[in-house]
Protein backbone atom coordinates (compact mmCIF):
# COMPACT_ATOMS: atom_id res chain seq x y z
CA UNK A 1 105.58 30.14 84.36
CA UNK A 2 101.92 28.68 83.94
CA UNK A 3 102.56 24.88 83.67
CA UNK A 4 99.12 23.94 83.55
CA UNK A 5 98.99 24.09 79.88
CA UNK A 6 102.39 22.01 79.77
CA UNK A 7 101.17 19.31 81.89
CA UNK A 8 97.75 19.07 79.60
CA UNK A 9 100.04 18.81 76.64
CA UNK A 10 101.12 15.97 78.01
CA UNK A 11 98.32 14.13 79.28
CA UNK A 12 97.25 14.37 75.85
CA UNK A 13 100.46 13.16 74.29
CA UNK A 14 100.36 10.43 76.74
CA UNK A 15 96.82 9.52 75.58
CA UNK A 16 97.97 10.03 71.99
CA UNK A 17 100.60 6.94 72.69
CA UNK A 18 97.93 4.71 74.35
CA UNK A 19 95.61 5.36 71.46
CA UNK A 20 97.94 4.01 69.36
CA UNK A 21 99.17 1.14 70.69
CA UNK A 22 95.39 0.40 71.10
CA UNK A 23 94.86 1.35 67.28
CA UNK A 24 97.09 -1.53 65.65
CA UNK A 25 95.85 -3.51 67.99
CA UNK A 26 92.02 -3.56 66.61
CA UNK A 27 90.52 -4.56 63.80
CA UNK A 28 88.16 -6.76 61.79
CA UNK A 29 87.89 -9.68 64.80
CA UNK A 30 87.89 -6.75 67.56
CA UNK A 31 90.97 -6.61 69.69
CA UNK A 32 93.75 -8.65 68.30
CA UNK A 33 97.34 -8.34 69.87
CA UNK A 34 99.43 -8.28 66.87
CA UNK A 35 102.46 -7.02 68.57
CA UNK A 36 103.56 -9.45 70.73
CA UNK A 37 104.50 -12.05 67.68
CA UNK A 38 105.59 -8.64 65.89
CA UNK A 39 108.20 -8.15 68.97
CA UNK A 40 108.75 -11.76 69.00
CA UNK A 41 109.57 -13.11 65.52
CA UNK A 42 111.39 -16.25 66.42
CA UNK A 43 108.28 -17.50 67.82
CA UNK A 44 106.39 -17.93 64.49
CA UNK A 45 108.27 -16.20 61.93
CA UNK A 46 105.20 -16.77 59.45
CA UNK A 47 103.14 -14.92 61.66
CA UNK A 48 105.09 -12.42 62.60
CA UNK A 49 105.70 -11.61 58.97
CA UNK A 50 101.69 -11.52 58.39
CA UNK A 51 101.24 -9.37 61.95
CA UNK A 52 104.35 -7.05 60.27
CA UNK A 53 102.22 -6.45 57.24
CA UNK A 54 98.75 -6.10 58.75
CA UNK A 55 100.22 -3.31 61.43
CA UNK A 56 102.61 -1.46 58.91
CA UNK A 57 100.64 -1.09 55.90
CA UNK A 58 97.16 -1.11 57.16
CA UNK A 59 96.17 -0.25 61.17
CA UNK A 60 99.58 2.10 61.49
CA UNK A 61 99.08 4.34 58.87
CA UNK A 62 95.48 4.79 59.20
CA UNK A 63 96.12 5.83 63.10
CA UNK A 64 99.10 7.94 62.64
CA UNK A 65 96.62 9.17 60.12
CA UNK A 66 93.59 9.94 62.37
CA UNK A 67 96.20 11.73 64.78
CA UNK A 68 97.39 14.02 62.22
CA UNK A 69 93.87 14.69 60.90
CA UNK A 70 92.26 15.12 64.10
CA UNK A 71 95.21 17.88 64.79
CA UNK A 72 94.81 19.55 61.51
CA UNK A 73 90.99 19.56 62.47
CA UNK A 74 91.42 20.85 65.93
CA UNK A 75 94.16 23.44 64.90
CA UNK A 76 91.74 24.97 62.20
CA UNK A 77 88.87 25.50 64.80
CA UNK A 78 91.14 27.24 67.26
CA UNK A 79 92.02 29.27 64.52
CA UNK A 80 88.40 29.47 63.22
CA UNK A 81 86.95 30.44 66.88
CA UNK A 82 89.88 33.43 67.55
CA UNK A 83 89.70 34.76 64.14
CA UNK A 84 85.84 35.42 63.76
CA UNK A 85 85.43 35.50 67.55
CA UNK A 86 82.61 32.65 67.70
CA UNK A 87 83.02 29.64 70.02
CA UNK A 88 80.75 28.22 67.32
CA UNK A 89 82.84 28.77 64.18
CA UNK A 90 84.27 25.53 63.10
CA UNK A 91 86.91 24.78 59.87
CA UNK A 92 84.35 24.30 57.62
CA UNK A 93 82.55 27.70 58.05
CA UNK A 94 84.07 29.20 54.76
CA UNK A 95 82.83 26.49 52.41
CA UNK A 96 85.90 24.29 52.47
CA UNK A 97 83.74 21.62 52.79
CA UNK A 98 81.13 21.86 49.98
CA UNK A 99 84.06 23.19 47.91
CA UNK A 100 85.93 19.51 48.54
CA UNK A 101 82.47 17.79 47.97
CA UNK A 102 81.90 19.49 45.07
CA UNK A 103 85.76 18.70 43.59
CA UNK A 104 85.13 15.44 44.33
CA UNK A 105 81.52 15.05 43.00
CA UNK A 106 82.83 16.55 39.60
CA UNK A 107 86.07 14.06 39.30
CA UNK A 108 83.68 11.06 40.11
CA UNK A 109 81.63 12.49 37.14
CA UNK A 110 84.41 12.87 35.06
CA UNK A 111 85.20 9.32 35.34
CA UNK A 112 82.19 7.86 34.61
CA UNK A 113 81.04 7.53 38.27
CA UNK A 114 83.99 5.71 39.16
CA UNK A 115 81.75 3.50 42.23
CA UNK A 116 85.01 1.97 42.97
CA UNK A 117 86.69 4.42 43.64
CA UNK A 118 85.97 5.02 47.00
CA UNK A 119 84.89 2.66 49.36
CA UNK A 120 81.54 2.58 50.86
CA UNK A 121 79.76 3.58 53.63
CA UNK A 122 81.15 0.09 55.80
CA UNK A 123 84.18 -1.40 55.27
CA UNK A 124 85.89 -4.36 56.48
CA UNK A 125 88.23 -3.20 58.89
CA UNK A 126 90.74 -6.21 58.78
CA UNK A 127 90.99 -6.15 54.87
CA UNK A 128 93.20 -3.53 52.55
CA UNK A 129 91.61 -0.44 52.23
CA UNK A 130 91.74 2.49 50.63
CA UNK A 131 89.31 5.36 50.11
CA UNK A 132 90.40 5.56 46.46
CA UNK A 133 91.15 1.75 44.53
CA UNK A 134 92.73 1.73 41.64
CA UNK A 135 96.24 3.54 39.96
CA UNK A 136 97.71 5.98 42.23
CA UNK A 137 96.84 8.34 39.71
CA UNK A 138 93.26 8.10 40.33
CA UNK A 139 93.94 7.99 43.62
CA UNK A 140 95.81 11.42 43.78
CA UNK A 141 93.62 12.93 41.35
CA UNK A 142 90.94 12.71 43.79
CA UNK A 143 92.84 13.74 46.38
CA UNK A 144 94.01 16.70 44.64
CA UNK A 145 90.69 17.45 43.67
CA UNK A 146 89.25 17.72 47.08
CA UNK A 147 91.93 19.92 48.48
CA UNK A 148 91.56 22.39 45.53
CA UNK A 149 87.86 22.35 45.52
CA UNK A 150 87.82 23.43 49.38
CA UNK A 151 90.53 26.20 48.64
CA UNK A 152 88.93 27.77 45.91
CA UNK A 153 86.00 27.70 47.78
CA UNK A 154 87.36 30.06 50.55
CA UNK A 155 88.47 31.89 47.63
CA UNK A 156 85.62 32.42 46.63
CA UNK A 157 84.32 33.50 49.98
CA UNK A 158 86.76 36.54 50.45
CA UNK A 159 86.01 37.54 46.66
CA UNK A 160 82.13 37.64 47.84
CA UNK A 161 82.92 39.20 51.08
CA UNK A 162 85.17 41.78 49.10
CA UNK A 163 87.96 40.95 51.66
CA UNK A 164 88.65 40.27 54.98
CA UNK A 165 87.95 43.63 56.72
CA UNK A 166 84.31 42.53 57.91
CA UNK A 167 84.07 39.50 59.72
CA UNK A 168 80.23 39.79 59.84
CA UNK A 169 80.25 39.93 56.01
CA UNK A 170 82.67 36.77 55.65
CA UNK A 171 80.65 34.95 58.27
CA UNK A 172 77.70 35.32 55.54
CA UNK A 173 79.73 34.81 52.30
CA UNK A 174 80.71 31.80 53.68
CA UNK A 175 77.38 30.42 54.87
CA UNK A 176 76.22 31.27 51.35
CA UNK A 177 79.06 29.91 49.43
CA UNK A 178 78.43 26.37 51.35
CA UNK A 179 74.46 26.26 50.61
CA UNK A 180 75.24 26.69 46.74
CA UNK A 181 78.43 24.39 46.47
CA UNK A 182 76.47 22.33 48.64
CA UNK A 183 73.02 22.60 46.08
CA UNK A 184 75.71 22.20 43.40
CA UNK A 185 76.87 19.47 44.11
CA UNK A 186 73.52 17.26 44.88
CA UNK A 187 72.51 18.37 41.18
CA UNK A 188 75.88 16.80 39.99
CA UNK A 189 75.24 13.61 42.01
CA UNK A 190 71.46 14.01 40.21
CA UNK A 191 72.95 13.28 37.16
CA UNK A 192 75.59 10.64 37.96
CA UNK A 193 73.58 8.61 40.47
CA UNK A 194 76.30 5.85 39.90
CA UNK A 195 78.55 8.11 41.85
CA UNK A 196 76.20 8.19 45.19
CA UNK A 197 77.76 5.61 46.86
CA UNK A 198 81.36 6.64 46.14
CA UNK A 199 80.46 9.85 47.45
CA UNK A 200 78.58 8.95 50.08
CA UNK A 201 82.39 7.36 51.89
CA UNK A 202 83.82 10.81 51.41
CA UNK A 203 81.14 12.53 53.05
CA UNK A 204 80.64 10.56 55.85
CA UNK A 205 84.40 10.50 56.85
CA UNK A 206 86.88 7.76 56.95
CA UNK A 207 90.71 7.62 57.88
CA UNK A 208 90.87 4.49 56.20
CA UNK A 209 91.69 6.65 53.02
CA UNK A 210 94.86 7.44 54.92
CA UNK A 211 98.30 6.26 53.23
CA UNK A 212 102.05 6.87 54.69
CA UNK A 213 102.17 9.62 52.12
CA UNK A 214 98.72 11.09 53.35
CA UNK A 215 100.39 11.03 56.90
CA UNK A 216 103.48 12.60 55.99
CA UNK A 217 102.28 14.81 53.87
CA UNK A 218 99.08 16.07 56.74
CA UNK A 219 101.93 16.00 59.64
CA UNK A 220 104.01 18.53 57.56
CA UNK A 221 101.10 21.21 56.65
CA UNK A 222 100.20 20.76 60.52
CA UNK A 223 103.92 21.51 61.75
CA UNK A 224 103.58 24.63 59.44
CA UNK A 225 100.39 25.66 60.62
CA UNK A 226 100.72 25.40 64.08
CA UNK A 227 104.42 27.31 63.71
CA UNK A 228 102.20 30.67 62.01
CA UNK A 229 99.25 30.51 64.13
CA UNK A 230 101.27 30.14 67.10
CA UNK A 231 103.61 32.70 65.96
CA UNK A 232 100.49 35.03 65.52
CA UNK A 233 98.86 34.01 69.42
CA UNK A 234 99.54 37.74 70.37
CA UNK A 235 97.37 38.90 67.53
CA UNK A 236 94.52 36.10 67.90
CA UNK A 237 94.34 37.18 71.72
CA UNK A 238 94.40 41.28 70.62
CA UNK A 239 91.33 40.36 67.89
CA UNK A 240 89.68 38.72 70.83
CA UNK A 241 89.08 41.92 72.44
CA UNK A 242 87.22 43.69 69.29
CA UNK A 243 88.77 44.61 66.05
CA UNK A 244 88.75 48.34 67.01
CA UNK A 245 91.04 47.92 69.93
CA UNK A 246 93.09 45.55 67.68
CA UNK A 247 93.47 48.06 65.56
CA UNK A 248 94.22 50.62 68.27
CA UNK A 249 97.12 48.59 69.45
CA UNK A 250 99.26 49.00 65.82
CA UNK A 251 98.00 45.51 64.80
CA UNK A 252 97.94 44.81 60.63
CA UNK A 253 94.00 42.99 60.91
CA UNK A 254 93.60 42.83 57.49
CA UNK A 255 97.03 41.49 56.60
CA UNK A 256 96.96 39.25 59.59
CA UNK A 257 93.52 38.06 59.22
CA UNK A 258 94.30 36.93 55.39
CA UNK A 259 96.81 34.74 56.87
CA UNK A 260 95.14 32.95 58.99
CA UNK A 261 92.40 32.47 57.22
CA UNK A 262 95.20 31.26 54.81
CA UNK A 263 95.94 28.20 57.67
CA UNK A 264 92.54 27.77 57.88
CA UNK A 265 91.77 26.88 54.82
CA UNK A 266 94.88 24.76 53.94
CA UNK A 267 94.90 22.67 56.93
CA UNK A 268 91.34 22.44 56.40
CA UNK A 269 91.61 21.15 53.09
CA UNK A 270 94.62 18.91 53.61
CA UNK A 271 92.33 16.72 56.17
CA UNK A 272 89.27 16.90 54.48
CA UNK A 273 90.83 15.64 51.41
CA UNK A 274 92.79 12.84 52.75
CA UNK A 275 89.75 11.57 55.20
CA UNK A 276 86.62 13.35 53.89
CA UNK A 277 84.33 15.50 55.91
CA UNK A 278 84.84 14.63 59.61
CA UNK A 279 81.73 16.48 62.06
CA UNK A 280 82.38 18.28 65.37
CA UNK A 281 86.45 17.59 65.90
CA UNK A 282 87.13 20.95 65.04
CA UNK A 283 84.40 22.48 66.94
CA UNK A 284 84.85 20.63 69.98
CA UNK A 285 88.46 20.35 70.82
CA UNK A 286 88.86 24.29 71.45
CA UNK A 287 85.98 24.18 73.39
CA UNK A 288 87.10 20.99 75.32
CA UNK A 289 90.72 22.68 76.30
CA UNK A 290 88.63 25.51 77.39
CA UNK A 291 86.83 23.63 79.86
CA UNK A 292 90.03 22.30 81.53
CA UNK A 293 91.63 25.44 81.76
CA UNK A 294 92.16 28.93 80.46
CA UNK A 295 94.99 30.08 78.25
CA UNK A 296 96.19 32.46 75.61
CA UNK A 297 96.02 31.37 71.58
CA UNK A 298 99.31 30.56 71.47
CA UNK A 299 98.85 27.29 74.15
CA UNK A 300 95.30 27.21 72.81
CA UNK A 301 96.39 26.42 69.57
CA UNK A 302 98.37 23.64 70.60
CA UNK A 303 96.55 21.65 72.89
CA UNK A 304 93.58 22.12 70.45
CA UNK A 305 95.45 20.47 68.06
CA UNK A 306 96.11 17.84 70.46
CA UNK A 307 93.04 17.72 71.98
CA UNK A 308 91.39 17.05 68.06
CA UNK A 309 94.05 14.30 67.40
CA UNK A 310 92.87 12.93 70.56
CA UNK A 311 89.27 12.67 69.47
CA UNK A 312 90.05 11.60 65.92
CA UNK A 313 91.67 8.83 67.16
CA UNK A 314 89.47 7.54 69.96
CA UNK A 315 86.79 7.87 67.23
CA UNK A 316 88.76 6.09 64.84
CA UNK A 317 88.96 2.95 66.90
CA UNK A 318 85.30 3.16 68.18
CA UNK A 319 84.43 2.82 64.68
CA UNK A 320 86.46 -0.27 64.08
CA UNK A 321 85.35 -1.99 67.00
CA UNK A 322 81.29 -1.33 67.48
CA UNK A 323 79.69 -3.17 64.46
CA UNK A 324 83.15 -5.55 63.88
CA UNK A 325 84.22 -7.36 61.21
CA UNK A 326 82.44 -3.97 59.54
CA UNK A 327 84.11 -0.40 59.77
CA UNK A 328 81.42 2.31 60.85
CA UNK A 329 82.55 5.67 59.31
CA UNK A 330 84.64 7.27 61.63
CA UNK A 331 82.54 10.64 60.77
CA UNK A 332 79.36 9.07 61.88
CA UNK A 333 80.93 8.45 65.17
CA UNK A 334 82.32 11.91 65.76
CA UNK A 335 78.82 13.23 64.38
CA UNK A 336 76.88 11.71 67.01
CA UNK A 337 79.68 11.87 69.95
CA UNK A 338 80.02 15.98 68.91
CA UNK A 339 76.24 16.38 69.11
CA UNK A 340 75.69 14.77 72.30
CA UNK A 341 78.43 17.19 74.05
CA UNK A 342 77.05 19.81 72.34
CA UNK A 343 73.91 19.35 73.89
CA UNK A 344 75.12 18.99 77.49
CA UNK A 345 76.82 22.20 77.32
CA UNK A 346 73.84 23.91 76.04
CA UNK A 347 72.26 22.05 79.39
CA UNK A 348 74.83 22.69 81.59
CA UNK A 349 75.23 26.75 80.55
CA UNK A 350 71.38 26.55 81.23
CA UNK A 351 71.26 24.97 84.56
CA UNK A 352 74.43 27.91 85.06
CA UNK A 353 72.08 30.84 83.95
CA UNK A 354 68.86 29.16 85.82
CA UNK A 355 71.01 29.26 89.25
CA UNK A 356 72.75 32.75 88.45
């Protein structure tokens, strides 16, 4: 048995843990150890009780809620990168993305602009936050909105790309579908310019919108996920090899395809709607297990997953702590940490072909 993969798994596990004892422990004045009164109530019960309510309702939930989105994030570009073959396809290639932004665009419209309703671009870190303010209506309206708007956009995508048998032609449909949701949705913020800034927290990313319920309800639709794509590793690995030989083996490629793509897009839009549009986690975790080591779908999956909860997280508190007592948008930081690895592989694969 290969135990490589095992002992990544937990490496990253282990770095999940640190993360988040490091997590509670930062916010709007930096660093701030709030669990030793929290462990030690009889100390300064006042304190304790204000260090119980600050870690359980605020800095908890959004970490545990990073982790889960970063997974979600790094299990749909696993699945992204097997199913269309592309170490460049990422889990907003289908439109997901616009689709959400759109969803959301339209609601904020609907409610007069609503510039409340999300927070902006910097938020206090230390304070109580959540992406949405106001009823919990409002608040899962919103979120609703932004997880339908980036599943009917893959819908869309397979009904332009006349179904899954061509992964060429859904490549394109979905490139296409994202430009016009995309153009759609800057005309819609064109006529409710009240709504920019409310928008502009949703597109730039922020696990502060995360709740217990978002955390629970992200874990679950990752559990699921990673149980079908896993159970479907074989198949990733056979499509890997070309869709003819796939199909040469006895294996269902339409059928199959349609559900993954069916993961993709839900775990897709279960993170994008809880956190907003996050950059480069889902691109870079696959590609970041790769480096480490080389393994079938079925491990790949996993430690992706991992490997994107990882990032999410680190991310997370980067963005807490850099421009303190404000909160830079966690998407910002992923953004510019995902470009800057991107460019050193290009570099480094060049250097590789220069000495070849």
């Amino acid at each position: 048995m290969n135990i490589a993969p095992l002992r990544l798994a937990v490496v990253l596990m282990l770095l999940s843990a640190a993360l988040m004892l490091l997590g509670v422990c930062v916010g709007s004045a930096g660093f701030e150890d709030l669990l030793w009164p929290l462990l030690h109530p009889q100390i300064d019960p006042d304190h304790s009780a204000l260090a119980a309510q600050i870690v359980l309702d605020i800095r908890l939930p959004r970490t545990i809620g990073a982790w889960t989105s970063g997974a979600l994030l790094g299990l749909a570009g696993a699945v992204a990168q097997g199913l269309f073959r592309n170490p460049l396809a990422d889990p907003y290639l289908l439109g997901s993305a616009s689709g959400a932004a759109l969803a959301i665009a339209l609601a904020l419209l609907s409610m007069g602009g609503a510039s409340g309703m999300l927070g902006g671009s910097t938020m206090s870190a230390g304070a109580t936050f959540s992406v949405y303010s106001g009823s919990l209506l409002v608040r899962l309206g919103l979120t609703g909105a932004a997880f339908v708007g980036a599943v009917l956009a893959v819908l869309l995508t397979l009904v332009l790309s006349r179904g899954v048998q061509h992964s060429l032609r859904l490549l394109l449909a979905g490139v296409v579908v994202g430009v016009v949701l995309g153009a759609a949705t800057q005309l819609v913020l064109l006529f409710s310019p009240e709504s920019l800034q409310a928008m502009q927290s949703f597109m730039l990313g922020s696990t502060a919108f995360a709740s217990w319920a978002a955390c629970g309800l992200m874990l679950g639709v990752w559990l699921l996920g990673v149980a079908i794509a896993c159970a479907l590793g074989r198949v990733l690995d056979g499509l890997g090899l070309g869709e003819t030989t796939a199909r040469s083996l006895g294996l269902p490629v339409a059928a199959i395809r349609m559900v993954l793509i069916g993961v993709l897009a839900i775990a897709t839009g279960t993170a994008v709607a809880q956190t907003g549009l996050i950059a480069f986690v889902g691109l870079a975790a696959p590609h970041l297990v790769r480096s480490v080591l080389s393994t079938g779908y079925r491990w790949l999956i996993v430690l992706a997953s991992l490997m994107g909860a990882v990032l999410l997280m680190a991310a997370d508190v980067l963005a807490r702590w850099l421009i303190a007592p404000q909160d830079l948008p966690v998407g910002v930081v992923t953004a510019v940490l995902g470009g800057a690895y991107l460019l050193w592989l290009m570099h480094r694969n060049a250097v590789a072909q220069g000495a070849a």
